[in-house]
N, C-alpha and C. Protein backbone atom coordinates (compact mmCIF):
# COMPACT_ATOMS: atom_id res chain seq x y z
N UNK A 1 -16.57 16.99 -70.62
CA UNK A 1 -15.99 18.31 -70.67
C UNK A 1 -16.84 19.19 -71.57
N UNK A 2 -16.94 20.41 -71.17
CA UNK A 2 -17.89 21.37 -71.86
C UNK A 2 -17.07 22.06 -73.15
N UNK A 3 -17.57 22.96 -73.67
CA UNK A 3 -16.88 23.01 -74.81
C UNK A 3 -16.36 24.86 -74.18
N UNK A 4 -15.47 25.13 -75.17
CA UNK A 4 -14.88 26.40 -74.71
C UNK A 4 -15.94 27.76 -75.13
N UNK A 5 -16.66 27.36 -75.85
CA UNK A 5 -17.84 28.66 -76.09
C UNK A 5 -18.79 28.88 -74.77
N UNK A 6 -18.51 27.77 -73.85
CA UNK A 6 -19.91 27.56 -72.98
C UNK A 6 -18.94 28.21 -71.40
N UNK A 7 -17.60 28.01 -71.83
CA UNK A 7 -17.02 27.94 -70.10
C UNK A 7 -16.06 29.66 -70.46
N UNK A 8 -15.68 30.10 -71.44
CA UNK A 8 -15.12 31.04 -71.67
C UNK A 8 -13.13 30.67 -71.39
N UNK A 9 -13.20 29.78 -70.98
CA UNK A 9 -11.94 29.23 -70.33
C UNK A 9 -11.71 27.56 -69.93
N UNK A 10 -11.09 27.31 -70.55
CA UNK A 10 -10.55 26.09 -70.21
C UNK A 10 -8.90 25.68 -69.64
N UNK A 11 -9.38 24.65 -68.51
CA UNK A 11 -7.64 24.41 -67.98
C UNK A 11 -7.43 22.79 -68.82
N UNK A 12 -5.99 22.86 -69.31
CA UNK A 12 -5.20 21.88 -69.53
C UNK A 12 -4.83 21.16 -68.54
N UNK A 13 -5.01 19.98 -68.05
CA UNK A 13 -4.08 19.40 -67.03
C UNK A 13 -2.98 18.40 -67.59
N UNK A 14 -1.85 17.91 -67.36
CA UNK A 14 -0.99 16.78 -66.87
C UNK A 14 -0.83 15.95 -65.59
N UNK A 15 -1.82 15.10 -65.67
CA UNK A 15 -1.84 13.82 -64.82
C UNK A 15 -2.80 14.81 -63.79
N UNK A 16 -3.38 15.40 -63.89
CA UNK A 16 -4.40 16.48 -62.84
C UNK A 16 -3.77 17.54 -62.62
N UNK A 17 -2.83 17.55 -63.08
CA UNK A 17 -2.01 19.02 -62.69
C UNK A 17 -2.47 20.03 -63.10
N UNK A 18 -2.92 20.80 -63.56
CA UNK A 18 -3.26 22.10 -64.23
C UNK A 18 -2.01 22.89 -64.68
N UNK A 19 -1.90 22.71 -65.96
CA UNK A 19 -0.71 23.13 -66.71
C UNK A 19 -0.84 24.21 -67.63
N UNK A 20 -2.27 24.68 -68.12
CA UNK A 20 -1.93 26.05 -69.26
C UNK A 20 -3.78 26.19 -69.04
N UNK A 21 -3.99 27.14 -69.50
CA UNK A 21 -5.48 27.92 -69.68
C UNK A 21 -5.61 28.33 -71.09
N UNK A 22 -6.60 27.51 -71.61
CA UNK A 22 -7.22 27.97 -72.97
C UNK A 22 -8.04 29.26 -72.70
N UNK A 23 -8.15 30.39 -73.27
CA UNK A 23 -9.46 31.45 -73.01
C UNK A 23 -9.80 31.08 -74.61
N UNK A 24 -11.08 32.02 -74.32
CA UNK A 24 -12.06 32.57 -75.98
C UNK A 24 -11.84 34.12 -75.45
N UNK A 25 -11.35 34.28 -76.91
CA UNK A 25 -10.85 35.65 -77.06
C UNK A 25 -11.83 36.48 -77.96
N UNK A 26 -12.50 37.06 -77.76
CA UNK A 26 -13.66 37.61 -78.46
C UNK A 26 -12.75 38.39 -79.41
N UNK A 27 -13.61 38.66 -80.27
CA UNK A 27 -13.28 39.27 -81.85
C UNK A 27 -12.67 40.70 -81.73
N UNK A 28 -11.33 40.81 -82.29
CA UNK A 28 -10.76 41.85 -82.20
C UNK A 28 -10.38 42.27 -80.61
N UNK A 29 -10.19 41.41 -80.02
CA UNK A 29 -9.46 41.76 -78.91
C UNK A 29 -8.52 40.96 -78.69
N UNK A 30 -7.80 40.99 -79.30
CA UNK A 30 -6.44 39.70 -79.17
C UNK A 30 -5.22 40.20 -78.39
N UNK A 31 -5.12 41.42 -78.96
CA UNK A 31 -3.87 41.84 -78.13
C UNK A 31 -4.36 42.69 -77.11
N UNK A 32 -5.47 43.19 -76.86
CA UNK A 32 -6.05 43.58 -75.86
C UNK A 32 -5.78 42.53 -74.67
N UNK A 33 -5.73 41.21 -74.88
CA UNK A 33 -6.33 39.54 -74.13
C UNK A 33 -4.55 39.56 -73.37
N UNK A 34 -3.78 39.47 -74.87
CA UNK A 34 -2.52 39.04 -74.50
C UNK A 34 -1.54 40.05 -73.63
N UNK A 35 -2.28 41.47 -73.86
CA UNK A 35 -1.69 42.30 -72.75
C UNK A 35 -2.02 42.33 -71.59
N UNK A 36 -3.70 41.77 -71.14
CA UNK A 36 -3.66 41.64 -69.77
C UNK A 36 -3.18 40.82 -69.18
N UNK A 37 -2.56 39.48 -70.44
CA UNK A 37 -2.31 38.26 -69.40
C UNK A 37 -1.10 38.70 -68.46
N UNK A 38 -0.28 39.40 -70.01
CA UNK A 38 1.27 39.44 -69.85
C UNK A 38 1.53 40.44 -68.57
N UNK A 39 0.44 41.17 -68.37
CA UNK A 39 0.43 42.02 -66.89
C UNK A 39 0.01 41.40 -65.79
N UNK A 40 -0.75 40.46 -65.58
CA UNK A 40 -1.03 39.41 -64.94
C UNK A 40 0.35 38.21 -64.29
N UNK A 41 0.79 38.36 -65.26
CA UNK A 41 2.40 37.47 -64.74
C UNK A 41 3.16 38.02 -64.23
N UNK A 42 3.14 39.47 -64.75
CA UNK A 42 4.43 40.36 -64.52
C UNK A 42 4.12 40.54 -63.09
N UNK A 43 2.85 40.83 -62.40
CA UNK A 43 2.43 41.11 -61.20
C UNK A 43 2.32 40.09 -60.27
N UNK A 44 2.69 39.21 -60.45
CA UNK A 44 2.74 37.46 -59.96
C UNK A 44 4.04 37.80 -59.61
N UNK A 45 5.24 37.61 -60.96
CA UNK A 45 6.21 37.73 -60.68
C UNK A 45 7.08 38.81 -59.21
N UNK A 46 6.07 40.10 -59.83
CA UNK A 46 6.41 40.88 -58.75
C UNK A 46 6.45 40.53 -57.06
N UNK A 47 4.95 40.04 -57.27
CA UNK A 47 4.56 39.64 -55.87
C UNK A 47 5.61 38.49 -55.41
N UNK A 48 6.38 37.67 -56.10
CA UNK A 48 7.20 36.67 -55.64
C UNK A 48 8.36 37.30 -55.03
N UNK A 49 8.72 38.66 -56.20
CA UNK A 49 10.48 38.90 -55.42
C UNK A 49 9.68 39.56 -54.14
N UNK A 50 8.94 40.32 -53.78
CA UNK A 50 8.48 40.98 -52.95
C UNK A 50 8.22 39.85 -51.36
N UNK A 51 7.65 38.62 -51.66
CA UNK A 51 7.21 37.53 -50.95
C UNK A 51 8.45 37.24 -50.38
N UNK A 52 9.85 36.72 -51.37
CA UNK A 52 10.95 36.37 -50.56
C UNK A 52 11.77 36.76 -50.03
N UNK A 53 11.54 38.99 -50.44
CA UNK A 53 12.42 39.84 -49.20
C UNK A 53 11.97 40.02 -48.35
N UNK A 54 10.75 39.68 -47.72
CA UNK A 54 10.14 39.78 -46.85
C UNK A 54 10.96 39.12 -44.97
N UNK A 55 11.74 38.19 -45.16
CA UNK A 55 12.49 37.46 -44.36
C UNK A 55 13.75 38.25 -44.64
N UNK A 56 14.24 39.06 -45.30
CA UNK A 56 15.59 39.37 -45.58
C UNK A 56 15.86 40.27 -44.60
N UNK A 57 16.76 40.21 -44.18
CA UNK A 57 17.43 41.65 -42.82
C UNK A 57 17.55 42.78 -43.46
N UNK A 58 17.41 43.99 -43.36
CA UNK A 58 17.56 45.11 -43.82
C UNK A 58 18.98 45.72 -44.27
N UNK A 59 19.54 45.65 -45.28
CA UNK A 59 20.92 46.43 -45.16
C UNK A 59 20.66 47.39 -44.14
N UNK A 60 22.00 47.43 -43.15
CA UNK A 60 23.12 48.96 -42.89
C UNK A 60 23.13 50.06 -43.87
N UNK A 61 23.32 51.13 -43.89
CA UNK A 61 23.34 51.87 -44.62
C UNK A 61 25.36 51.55 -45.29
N UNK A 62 26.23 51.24 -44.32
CA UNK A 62 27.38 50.76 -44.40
C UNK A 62 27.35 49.98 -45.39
N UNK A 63 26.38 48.78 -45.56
CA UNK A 63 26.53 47.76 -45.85
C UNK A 63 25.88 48.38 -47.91
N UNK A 64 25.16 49.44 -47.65
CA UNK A 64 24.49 49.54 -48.74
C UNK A 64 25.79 50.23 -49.69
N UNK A 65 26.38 51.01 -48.60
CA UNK A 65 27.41 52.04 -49.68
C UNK A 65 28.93 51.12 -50.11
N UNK A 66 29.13 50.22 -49.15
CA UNK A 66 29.75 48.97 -49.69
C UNK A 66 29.59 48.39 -50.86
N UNK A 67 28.22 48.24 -51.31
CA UNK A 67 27.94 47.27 -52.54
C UNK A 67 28.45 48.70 -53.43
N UNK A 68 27.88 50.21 -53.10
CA UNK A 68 27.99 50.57 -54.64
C UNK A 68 29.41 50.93 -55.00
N UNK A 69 30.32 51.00 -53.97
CA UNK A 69 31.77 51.20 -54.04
C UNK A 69 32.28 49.89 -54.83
N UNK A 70 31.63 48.74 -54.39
CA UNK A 70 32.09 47.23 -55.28
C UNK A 70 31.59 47.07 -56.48
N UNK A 71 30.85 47.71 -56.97
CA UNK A 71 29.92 47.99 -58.22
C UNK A 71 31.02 48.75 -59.06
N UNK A 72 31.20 50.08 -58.12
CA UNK A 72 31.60 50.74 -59.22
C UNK A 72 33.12 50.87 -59.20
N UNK A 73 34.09 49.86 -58.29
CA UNK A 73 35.24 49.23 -58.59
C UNK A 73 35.07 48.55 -59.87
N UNK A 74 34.04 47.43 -59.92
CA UNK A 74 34.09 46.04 -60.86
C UNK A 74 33.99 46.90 -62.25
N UNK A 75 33.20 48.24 -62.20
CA UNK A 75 32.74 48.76 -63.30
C UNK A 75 34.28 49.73 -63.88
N UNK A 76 34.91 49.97 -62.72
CA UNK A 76 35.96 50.96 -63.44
C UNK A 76 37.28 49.65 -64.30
N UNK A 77 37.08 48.60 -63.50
CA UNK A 77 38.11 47.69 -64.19
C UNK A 77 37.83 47.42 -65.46
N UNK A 78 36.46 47.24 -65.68
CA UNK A 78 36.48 46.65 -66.86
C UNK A 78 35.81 47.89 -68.32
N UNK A 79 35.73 49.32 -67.71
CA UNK A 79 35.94 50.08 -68.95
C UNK A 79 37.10 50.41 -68.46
């Protein structure tokens, strides 16, 4: 295994799995590093809810003004 100055990045595995990513974070960019990751996930994440409405049927417009009438029943009961 090479060392992390030479690869800029290293993967962790479990049993070959690839489980976490070491980077080298050059000097004074730390939170520069940790904000792109954290945008990097967030956009993963995104892409997932986006991936599994993709199969979903489209509400009715019926069906849409239903939920907010049940919304804002559940909401008047409980203030």
């Amino acid at each position: 295994m090479g060392k992390l100055s030479d690869y800029g990045e290293i993967a962790i595995t479990d049993n070959g799995k690839p489980t976490a990513l070491l980077l080298q974070i050059p000097d004074g960019l730390f939170n520069e590093t940790l904000k792109a990751v954290r945008r990097v996930k967030a956009i993963k994440s995104l892409n997932d809810i986006w991936a599994k409405t993709k199969n979903l049927t489209p509400m009715t417009d019926e069906e849409i003004e239903a939920e907010i009438q049940a919304v804002r029943a559940e909401a008047k009961a409980v203030y």
